[in-house]
Protein backbone atom coordinates (compact mmCIF):
# COMPACT_ATOMS: atom_id res chain seq x y z
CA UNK A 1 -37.71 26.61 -87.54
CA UNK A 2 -39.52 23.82 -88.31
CA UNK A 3 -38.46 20.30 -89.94
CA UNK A 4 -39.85 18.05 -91.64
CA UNK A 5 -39.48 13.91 -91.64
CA UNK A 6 -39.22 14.76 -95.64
CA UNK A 7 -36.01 17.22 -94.85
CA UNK A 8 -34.36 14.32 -92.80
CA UNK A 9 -35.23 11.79 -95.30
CA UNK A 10 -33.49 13.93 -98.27
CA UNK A 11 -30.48 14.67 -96.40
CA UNK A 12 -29.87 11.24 -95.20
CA UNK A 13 -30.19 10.17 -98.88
CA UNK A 14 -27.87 12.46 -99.72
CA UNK A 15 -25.55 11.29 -97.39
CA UNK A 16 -25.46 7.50 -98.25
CA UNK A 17 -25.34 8.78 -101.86
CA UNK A 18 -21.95 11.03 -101.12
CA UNK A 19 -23.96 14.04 -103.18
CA UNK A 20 -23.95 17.90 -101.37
CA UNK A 21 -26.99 18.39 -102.77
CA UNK A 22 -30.44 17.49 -101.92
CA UNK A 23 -34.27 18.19 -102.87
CA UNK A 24 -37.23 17.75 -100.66
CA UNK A 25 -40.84 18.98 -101.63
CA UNK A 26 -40.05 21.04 -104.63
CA UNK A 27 -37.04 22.82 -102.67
CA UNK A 28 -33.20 21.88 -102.93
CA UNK A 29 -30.78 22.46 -100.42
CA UNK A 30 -26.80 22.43 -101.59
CA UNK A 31 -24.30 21.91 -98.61
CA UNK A 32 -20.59 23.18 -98.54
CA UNK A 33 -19.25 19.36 -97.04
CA UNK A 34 -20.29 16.04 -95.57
CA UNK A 35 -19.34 17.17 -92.48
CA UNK A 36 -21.80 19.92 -92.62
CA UNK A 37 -24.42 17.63 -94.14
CA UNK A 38 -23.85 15.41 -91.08
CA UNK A 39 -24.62 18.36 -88.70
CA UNK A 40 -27.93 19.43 -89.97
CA UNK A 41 -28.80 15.89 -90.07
CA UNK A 42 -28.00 15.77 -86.18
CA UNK A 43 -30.27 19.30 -85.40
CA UNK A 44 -33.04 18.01 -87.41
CA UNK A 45 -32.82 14.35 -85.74
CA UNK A 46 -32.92 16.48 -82.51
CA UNK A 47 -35.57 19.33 -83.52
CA UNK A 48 -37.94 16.17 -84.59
CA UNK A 49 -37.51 14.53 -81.10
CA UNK A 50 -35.39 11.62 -82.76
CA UNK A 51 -31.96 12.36 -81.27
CA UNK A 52 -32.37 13.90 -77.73
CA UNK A 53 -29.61 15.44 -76.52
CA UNK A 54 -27.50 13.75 -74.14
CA UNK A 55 -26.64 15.14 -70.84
CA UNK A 56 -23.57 15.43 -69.07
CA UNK A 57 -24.50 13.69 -65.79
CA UNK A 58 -21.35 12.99 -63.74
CA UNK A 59 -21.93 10.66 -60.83
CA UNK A 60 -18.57 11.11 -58.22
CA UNK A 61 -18.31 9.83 -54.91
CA UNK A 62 -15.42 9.93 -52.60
CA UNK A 63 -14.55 8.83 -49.06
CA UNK A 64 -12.74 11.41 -46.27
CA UNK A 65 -10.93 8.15 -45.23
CA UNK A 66 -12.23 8.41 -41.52
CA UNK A 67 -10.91 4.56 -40.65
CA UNK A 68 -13.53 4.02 -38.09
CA UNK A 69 -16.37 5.63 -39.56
CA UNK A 70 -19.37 6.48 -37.43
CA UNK A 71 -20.91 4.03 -34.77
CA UNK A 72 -24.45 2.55 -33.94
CA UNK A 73 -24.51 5.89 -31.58
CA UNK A 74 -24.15 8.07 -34.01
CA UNK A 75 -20.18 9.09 -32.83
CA UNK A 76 -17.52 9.41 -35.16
CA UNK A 77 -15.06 7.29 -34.13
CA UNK A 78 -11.38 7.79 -35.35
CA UNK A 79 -10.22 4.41 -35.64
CA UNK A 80 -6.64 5.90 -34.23
């Protein structure tokens, strides 16, 4: 589906006004909750390229604990 800038700009009205109801280009839209509200505000943000979705890039790193580590030679070396 498609939204429009209009759609986003009703239901964030609606939000700051506390109402569950909102119209936009002749057409009214009644939500159940805020909470609901808030979530259609959040897929239209995103569906109009104004939210992107965040990814869940982990960075981790660890160390094997090799006490010498490797050498100019290229030989692991214990460190024992």
């Amino acid at each position: 589906m498609a939204f429009t800038q209009a759609q986003l700009d009703a239901i964030e009205t609606g939000i700051a006004a506390g109402v569950t109801s909102v119209s936009y280009e002749g057409k009214s839209s009644t939500f159940r909750s805020l909470d609901e509200m808030l979530r259609v505000r959040s897929i239209i943000r995103r569906a109009l390229g104004l939210d992107p979705q965040k990814s869940a890039t982990i960075l981790v790193a660890h160390d094997r604990g090799f006490p010498g580590g490797i050498s100019a030679d290229g030989i692991l070396r214990s460190g024992l």
